[in-house]
C-alpha atoms as a PDB file:
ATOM      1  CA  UNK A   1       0.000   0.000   0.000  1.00  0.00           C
ATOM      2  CA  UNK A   2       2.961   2.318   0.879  1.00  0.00           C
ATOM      3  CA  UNK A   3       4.596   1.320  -2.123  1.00  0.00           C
ATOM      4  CA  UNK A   4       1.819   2.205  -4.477  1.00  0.00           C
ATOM      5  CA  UNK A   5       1.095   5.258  -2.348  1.00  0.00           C
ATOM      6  CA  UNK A   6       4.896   6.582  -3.179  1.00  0.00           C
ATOM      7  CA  UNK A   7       4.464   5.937  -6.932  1.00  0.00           C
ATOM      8  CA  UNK A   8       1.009   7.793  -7.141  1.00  0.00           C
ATOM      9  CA  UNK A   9       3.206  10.608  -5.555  1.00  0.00           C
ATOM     10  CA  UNK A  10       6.122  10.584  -8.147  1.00  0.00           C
ATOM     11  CA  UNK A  11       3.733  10.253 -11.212  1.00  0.00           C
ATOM     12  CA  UNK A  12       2.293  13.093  -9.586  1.00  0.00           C
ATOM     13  CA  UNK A  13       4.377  15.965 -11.198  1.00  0.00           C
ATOM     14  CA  UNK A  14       4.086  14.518 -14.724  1.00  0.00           C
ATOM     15  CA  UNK A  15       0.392  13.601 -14.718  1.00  0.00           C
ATOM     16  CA  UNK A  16      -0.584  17.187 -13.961  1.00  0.00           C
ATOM     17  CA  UNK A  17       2.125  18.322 -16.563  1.00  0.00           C
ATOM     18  CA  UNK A  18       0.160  16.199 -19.013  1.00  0.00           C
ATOM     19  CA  UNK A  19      -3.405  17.389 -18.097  1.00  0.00           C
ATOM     20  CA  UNK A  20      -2.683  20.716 -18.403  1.00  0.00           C
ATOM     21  CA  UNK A  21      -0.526  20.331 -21.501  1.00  0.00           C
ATOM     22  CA  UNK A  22      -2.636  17.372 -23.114  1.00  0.00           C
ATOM     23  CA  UNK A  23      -6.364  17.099 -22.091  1.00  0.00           C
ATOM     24  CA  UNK A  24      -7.327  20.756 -21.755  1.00  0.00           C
ATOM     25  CA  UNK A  25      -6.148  21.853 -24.854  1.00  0.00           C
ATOM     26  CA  UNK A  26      -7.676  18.718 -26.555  1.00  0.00           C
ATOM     27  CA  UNK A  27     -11.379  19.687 -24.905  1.00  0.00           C
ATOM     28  CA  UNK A  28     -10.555  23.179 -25.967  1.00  0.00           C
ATOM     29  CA  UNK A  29      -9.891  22.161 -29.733  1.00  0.00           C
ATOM     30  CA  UNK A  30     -12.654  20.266 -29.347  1.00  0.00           C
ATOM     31  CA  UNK A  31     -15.135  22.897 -27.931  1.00  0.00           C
ATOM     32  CA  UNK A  32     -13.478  25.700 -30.453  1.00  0.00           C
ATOM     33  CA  UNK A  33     -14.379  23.055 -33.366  1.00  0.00           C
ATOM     34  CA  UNK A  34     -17.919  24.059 -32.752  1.00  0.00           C
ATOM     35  CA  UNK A  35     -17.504  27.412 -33.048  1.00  0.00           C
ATOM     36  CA  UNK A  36     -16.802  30.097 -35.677  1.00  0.00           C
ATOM     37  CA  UNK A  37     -14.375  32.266 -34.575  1.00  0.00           C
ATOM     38  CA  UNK A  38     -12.130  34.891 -35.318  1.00  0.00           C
ATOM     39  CA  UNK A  39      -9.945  36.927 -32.669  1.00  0.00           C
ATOM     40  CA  UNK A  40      -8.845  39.544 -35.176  1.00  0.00           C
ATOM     41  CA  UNK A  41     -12.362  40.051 -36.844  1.00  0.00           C
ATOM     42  CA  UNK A  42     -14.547  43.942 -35.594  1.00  0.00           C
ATOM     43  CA  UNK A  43     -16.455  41.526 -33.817  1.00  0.00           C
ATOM     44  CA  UNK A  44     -14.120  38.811 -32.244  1.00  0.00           C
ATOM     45  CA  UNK A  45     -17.059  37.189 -30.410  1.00  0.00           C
ATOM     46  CA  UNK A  46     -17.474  33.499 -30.046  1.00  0.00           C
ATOM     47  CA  UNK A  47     -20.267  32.189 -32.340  1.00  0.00           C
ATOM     48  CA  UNK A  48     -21.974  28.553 -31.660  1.00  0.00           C
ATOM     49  CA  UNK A  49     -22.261  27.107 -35.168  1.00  0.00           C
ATOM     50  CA  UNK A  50     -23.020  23.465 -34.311  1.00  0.00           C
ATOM     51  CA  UNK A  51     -21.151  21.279 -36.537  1.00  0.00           C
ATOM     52  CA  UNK A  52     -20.391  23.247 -39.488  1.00  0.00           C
ATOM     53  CA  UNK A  53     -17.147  23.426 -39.384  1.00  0.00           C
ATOM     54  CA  UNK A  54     -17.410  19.511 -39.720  1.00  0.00           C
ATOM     55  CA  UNK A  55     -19.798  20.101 -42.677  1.00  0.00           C
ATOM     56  CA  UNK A  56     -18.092  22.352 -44.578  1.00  0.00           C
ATOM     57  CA  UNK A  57     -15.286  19.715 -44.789  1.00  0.00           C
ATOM     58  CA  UNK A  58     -16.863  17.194 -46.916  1.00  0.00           C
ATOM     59  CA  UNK A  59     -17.192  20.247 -49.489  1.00  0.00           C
ATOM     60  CA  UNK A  60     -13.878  22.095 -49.181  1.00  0.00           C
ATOM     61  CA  UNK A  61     -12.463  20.684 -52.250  1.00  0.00           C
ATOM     62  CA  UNK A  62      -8.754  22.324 -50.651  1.00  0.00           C
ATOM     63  CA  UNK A  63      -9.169  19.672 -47.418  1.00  0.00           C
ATOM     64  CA  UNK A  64     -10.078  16.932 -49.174  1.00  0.00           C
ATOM     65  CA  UNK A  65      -6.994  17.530 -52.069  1.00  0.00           C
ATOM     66  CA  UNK A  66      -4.668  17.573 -48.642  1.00  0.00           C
ATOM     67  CA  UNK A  67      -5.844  14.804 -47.491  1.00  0.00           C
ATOM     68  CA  UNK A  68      -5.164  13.090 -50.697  1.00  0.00           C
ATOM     69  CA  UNK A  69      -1.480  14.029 -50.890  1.00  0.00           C
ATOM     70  CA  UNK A  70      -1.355  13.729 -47.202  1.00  0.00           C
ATOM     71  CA  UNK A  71      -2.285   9.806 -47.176  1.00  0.00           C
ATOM     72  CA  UNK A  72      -0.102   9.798 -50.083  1.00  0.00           C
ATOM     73  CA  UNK A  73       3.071  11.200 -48.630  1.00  0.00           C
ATOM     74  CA  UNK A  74       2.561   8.593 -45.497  1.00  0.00           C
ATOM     75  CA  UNK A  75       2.171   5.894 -47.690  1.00  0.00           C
ATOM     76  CA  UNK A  76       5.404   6.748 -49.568  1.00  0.00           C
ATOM     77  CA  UNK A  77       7.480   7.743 -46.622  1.00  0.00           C
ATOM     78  CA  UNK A  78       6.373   5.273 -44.154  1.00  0.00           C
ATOM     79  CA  UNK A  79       6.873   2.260 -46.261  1.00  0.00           C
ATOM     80  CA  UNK A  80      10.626   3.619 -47.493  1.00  0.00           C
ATOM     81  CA  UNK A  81      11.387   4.055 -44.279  1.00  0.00           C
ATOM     82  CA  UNK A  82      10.853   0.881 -43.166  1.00  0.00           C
ATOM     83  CA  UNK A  83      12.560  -0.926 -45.623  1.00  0.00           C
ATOM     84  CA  UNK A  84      15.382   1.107 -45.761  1.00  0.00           C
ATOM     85  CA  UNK A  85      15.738   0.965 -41.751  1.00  0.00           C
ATOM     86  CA  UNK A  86      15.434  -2.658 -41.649  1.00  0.00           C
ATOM     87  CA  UNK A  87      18.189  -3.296 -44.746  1.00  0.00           C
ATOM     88  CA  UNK A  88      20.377  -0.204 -42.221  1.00  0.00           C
ATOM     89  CA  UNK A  89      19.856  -2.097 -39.030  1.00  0.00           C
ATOM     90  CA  UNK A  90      20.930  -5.511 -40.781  1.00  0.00           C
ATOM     91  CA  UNK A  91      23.777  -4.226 -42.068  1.00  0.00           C
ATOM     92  CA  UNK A  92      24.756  -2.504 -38.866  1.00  0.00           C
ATOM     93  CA  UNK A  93      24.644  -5.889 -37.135  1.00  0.00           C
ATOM     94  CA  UNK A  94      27.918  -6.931 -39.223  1.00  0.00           C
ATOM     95  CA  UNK A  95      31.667  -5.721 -38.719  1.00  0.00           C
ATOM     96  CA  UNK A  96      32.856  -3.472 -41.310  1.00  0.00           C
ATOM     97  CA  UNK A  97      35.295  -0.757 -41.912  1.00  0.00           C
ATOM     98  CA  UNK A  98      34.180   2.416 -40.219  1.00  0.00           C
ATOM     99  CA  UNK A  99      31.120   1.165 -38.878  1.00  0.00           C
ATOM    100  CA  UNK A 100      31.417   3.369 -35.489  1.00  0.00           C
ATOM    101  CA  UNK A 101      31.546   6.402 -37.918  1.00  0.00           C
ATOM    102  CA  UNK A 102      28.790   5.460 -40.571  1.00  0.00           C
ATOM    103  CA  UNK A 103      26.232   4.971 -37.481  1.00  0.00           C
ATOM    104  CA  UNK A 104      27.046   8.456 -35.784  1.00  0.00           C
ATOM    105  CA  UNK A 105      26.808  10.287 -39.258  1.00  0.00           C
ATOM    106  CA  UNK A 106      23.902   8.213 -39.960  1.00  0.00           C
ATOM    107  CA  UNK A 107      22.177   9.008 -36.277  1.00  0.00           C
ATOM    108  CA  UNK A 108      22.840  12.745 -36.990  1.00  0.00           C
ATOM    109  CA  UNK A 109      19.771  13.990 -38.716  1.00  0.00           C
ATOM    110  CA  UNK A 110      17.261  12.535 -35.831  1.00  0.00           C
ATOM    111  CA  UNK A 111      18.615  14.671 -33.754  1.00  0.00           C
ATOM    112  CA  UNK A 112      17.650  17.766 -35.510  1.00  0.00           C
ATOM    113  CA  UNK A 113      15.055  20.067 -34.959  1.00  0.00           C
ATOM    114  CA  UNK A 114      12.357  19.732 -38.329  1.00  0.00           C
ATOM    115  CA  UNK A 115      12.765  23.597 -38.863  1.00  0.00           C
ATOM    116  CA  UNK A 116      16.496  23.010 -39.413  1.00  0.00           C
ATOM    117  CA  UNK A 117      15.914  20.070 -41.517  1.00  0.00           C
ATOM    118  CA  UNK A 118      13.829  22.113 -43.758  1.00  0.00           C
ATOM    119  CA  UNK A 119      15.999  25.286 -44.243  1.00  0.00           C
ATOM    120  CA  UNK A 120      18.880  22.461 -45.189  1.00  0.00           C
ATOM    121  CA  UNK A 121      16.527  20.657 -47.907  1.00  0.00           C
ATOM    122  CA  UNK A 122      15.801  24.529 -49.069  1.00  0.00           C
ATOM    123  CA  UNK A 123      18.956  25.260 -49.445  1.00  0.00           C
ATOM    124  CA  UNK A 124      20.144  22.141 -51.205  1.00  0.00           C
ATOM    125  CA  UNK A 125      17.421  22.003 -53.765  1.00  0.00           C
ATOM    126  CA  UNK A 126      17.167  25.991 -54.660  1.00  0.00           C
ATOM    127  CA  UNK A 127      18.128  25.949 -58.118  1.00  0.00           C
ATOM    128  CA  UNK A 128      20.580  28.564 -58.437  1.00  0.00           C
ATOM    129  CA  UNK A 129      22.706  27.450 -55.192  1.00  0.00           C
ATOM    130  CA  UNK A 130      21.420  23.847 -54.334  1.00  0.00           C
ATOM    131  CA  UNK A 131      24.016  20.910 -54.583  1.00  0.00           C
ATOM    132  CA  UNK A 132      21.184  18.541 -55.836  1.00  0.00           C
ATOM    133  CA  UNK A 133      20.247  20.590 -58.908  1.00  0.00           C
ATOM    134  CA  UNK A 134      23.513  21.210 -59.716  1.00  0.00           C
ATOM    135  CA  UNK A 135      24.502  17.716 -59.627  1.00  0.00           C
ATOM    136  CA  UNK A 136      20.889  15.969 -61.223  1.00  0.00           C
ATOM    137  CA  UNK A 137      21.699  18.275 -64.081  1.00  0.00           C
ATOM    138  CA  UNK A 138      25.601  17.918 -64.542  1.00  0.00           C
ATOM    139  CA  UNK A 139      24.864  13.417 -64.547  1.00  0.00           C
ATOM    140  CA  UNK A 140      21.416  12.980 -65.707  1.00  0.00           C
ATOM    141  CA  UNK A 141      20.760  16.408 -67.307  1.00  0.00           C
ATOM    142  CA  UNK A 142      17.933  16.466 -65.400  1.00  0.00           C
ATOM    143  CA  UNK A 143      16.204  20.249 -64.213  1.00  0.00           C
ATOM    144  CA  UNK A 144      14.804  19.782 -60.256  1.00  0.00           C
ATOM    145  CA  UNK A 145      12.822  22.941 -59.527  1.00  0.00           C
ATOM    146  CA  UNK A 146      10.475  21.998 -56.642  1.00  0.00           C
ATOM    147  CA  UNK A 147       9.015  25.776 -56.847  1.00  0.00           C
ATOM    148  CA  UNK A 148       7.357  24.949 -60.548  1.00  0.00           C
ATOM    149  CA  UNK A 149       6.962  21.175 -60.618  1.00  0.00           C
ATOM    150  CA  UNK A 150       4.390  19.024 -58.135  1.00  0.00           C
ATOM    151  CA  UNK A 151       5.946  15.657 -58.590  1.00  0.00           C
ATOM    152  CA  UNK A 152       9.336  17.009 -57.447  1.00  0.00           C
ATOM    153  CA  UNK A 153       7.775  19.200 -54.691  1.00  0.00           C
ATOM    154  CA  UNK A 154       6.367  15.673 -53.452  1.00  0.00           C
ATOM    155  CA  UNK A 155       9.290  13.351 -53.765  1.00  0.00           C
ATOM    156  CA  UNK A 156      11.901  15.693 -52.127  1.00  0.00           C
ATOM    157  CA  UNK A 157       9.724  16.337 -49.456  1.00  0.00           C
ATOM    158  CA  UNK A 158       9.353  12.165 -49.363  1.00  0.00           C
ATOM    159  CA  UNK A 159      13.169  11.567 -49.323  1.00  0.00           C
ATOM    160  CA  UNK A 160      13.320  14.837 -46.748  1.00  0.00           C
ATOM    161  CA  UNK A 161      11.394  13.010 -44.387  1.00  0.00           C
ATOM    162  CA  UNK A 162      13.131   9.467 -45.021  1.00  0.00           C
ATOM    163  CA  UNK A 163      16.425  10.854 -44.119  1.00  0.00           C
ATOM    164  CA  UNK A 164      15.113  12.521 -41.354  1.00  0.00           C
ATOM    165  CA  UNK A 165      13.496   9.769 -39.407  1.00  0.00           C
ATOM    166  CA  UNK A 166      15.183   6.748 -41.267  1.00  0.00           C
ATOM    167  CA  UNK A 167      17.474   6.642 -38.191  1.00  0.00           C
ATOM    168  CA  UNK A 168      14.555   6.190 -35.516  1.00  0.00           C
ATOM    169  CA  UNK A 169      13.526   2.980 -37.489  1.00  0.00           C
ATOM    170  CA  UNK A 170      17.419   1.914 -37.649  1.00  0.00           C
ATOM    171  CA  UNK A 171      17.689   2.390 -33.714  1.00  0.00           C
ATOM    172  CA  UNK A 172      14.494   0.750 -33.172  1.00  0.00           C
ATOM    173  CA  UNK A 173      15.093  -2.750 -34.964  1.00  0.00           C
ATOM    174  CA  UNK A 174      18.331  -2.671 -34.106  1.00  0.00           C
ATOM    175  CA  UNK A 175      17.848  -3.468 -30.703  1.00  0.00           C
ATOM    176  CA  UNK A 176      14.597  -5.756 -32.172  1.00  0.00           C
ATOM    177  CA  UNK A 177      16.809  -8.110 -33.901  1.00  0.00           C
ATOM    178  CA  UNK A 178      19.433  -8.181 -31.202  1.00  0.00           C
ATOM    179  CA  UNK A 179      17.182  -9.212 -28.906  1.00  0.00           C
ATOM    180  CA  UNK A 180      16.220 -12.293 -30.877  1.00  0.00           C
ATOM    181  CA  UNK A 181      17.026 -15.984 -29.834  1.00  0.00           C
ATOM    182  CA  UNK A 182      19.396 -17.869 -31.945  1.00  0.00           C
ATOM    183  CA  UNK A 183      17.419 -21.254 -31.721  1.00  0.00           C
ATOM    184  CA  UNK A 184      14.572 -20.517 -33.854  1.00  0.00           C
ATOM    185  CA  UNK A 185      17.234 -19.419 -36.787  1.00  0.00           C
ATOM    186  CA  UNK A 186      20.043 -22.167 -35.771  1.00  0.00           C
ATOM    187  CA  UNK A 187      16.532 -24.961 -36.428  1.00  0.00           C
ATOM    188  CA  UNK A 188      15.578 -23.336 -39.546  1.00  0.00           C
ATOM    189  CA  UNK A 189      18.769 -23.326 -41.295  1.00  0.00           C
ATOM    190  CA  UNK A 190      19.245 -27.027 -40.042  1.00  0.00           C
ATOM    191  CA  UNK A 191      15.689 -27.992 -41.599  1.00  0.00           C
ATOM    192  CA  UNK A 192      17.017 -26.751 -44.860  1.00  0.00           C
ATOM    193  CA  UNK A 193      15.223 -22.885 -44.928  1.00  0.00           C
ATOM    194  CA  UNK A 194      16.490 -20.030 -47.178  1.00  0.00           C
ATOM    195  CA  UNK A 195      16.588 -16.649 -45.873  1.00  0.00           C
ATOM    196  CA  UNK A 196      13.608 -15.450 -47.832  1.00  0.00           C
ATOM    197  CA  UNK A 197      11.479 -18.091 -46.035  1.00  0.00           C
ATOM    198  CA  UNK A 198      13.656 -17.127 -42.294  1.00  0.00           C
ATOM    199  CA  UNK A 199      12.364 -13.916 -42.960  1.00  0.00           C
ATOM    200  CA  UNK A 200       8.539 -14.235 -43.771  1.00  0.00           C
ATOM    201  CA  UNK A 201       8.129 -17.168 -41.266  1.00  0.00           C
ATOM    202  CA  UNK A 202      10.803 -16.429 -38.268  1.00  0.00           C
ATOM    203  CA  UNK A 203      12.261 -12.492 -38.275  1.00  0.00           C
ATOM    204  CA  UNK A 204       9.684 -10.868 -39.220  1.00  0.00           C
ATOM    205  CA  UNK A 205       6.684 -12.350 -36.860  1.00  0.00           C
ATOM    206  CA  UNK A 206       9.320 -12.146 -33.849  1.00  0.00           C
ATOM    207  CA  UNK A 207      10.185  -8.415 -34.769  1.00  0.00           C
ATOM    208  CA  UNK A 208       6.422  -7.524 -35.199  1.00  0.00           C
ATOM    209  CA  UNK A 209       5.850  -5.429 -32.228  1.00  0.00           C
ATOM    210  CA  UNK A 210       8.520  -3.316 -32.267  1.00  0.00           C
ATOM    211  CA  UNK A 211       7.843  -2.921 -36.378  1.00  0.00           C
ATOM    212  CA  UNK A 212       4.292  -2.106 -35.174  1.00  0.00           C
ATOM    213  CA  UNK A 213       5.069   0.552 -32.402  1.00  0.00           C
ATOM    214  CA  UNK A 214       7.909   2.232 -35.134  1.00  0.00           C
ATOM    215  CA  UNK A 215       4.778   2.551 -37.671  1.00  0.00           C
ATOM    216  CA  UNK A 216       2.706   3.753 -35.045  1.00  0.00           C
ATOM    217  CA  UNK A 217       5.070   6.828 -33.990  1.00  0.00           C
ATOM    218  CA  UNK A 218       5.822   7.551 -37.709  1.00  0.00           C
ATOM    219  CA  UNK A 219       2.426   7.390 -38.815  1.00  0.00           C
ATOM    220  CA  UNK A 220       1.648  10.233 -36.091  1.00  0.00           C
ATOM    221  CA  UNK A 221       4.253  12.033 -37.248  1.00  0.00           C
ATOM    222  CA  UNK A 222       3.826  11.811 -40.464  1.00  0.00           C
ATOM    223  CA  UNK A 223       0.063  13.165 -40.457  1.00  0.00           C
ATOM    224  CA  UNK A 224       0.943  16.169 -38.195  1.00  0.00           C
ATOM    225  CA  UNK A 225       4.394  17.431 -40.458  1.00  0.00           C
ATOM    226  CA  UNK A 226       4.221  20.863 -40.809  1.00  0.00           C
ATOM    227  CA  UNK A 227       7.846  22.789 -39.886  1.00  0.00           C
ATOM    228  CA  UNK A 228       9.878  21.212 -42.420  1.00  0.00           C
ATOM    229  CA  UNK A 229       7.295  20.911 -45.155  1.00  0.00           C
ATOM    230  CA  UNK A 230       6.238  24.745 -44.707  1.00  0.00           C
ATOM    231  CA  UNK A 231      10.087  25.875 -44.424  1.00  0.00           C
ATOM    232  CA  UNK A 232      10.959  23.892 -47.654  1.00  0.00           C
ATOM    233  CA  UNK A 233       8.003  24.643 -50.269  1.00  0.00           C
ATOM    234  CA  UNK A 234       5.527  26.653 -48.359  1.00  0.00           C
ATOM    235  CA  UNK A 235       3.028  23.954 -48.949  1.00  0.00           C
ATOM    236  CA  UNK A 236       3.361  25.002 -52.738  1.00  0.00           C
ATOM    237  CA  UNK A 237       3.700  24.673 -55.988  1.00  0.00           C
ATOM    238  CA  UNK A 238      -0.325  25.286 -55.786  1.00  0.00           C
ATOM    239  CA  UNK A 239      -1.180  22.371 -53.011  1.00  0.00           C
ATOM    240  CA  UNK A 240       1.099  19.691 -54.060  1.00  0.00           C
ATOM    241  CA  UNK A 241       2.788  19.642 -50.750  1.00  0.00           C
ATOM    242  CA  UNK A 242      -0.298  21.156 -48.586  1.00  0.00           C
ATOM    243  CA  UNK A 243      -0.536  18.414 -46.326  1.00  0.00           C
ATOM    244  CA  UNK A 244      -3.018  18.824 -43.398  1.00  0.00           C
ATOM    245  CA  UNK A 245      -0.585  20.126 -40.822  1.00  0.00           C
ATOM    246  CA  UNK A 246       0.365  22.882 -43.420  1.00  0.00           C
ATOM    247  CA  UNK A 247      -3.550  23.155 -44.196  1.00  0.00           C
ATOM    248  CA  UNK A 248      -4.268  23.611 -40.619  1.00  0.00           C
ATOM    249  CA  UNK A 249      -1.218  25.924 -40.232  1.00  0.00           C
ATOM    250  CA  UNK A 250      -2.648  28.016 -43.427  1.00  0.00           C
ATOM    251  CA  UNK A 251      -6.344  27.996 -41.930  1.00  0.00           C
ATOM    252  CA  UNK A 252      -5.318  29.033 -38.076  1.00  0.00           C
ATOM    253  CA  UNK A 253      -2.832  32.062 -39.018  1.00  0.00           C
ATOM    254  CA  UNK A 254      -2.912  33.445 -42.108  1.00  0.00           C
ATOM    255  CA  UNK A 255      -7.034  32.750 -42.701  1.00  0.00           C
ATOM    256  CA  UNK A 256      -7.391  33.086 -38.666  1.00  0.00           C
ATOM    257  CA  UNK A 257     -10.141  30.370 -38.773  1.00  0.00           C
ATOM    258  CA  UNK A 258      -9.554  29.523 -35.752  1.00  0.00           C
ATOM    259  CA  UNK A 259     -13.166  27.034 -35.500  1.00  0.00           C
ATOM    260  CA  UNK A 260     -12.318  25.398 -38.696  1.00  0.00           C
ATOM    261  CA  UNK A 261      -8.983  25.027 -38.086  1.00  0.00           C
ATOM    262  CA  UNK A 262      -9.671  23.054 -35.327  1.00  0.00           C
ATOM    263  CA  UNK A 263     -12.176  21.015 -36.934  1.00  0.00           C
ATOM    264  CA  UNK A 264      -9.777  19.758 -39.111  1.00  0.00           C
ATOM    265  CA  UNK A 265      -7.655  18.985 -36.527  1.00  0.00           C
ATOM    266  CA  UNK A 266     -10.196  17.004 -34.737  1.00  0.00           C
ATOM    267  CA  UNK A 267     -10.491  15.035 -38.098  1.00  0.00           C
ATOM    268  CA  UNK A 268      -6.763  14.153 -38.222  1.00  0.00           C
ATOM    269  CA  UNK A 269      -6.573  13.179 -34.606  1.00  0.00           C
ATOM    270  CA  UNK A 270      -9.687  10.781 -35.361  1.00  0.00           C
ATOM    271  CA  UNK A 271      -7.928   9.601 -38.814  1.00  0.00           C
ATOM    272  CA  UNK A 272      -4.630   8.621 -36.581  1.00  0.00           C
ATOM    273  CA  UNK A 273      -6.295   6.741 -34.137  1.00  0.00           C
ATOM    274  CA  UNK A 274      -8.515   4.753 -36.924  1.00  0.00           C
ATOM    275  CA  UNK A 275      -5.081   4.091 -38.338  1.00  0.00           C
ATOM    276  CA  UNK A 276      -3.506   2.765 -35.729  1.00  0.00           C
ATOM    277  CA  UNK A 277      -6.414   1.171 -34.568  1.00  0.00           C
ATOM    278  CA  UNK A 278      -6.526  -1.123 -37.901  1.00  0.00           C
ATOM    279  CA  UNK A 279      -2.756  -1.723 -38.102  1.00  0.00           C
ATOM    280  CA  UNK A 280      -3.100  -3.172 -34.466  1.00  0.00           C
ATOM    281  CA  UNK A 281      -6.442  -4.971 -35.554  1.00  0.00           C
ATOM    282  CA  UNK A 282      -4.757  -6.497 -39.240  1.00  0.00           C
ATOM    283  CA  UNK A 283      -1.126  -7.295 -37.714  1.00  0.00           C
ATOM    284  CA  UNK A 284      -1.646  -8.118 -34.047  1.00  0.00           C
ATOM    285  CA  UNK A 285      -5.050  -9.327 -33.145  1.00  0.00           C
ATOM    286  CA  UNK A 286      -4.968 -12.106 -35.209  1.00  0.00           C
ATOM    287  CA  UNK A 287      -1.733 -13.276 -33.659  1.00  0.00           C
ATOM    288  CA  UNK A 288      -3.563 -13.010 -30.429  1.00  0.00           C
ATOM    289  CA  UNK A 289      -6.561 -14.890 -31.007  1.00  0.00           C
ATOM    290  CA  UNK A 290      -4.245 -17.932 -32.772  1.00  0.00           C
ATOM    291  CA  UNK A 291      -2.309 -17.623 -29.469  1.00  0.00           C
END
């Protein structure tokens, strides 16, 4: 009883940390989603619209085009990272020359703020200065200009975010696969197995919840980028990079809508927990019930 009565006490500090930085502002967003509102308006009253805000969103053709090239850039970025983590952390599991070095370099961009990563992408890919246009054009005589072209707005802003985060996947299988037993692969190599088949069968069930909480905390992340996407193209050319955190960002400050801004971000919240909730249901649950 003591015992429990001392931790109550020490989670003390950090629960009330996280209801005043977590719950009230989510029942505030939530209340304020109901509302039409704007603070700089000659009338900055409060108005009660009901749900609205939640209406107009199945007709704002500029939400639903985010959320298109939203679902799109997780999709992409996601899945890239994942492979490419996995193929990182395998190879990081074997000696080779300047391993030590190649993993600090390769840790380096997770610790950096998104704001920085963007003004590094900006200047790398600005035509008249950037080392990737200069280089795309002197090999492949290929012109990148994110500013006038879509698809390349998109796919740097992909790779952006797979070198940013890449090395949170690495870390995180890393210690996945170390902590594996050698029996299971020591029987299956015995009983004749290739390492396709060690993979799919062996690896990849074992490494499953870690893989699953990885997805989890990039898929939130993912839906909710804003700082480096808005630093690197604005959300432009048009809304080829307008994801919903830049939509949301665009709607709250510039627009100050501050009701529908947080309708929409009522929406993602809702669209990361179905997520999660069916990635959990399709990769987990059935391992349960079979268990």
């Amino acid at each position: 009883m003591q015992s429990n009565r001392l931790g109550w006490i020490l989670l003390a500090p950090t629960l009330v940390i996280l209801f005043f930085f977590g719950v009230v502002p989510f029942f505030y967003v939530l209340w304020l989603s109901f509302h039409q509102w704007n603070p700089f308006a000659l009338d900055p009253a409060v108005v009660y619209n009901g749900a609205d805000n939640f209406r107009a969103l199945v007709f704002d053709s500029g939400f639903l085009a985010s959320l298109g090239v939203t679902l799109a850039f997780v999709f992409f970025a996601v899945l890239s990272e994942l492979i490419v983590g996995y193929l990182l952390a395998q190879a990081f599991l074997k000696d080779f020359p300047g391993k030590a070095i190649f993993r600090t370099i390769h840790t380096l961009p997770l610790i950096m703020a998104p704001i920085i990563v963007g003004s590094i992408w900006k200047l790398m890919t600005t035509p008249s200065i950037g080392i990737i246009p200069s280089l795309l054009d002197s090999w492949f005589g290929f012109d990148l200009n994110i500013g006038t072209s879509a698809v390349a707005a998109f796919t740097v802003t992909v790779v952006m975010d797979i070198w940013h985060w890449t090395p949170l996947v690495t870390l995180t299988l890393i210690a996945a696969l170390v902590s594996l037993p050698a029996d299971p692969f020591e029987q299956a190599q015995i009983d004749g197995a290739n390492k396709r088949q060690i993979f799919w069968h062996i690896t990849l069930p074992m490494i499953a919840p870690a893989l699953l909480a990885t997805v989890f905390i990039r898929l939130m992340d993912a839906l909710r980028t804003v700082d480096e996407v808005l630093m690197l193209t604005g959300g432009g050319p048009g809304s080829a990079t307008r994801y919903l955190g830049v939509h949301i960002f665009k709607e709250v400050f510039p627009r100050t809508n501050y009701g529908y801004g947080s309708a929409v971000s009522i929406i993602v919240l809702y669209l990361t927990i179905v997520s999660c909730w069916l990635l959990y249901v399709a990769l987990i649950a059935p391992r349960n019930k079979k268990a």
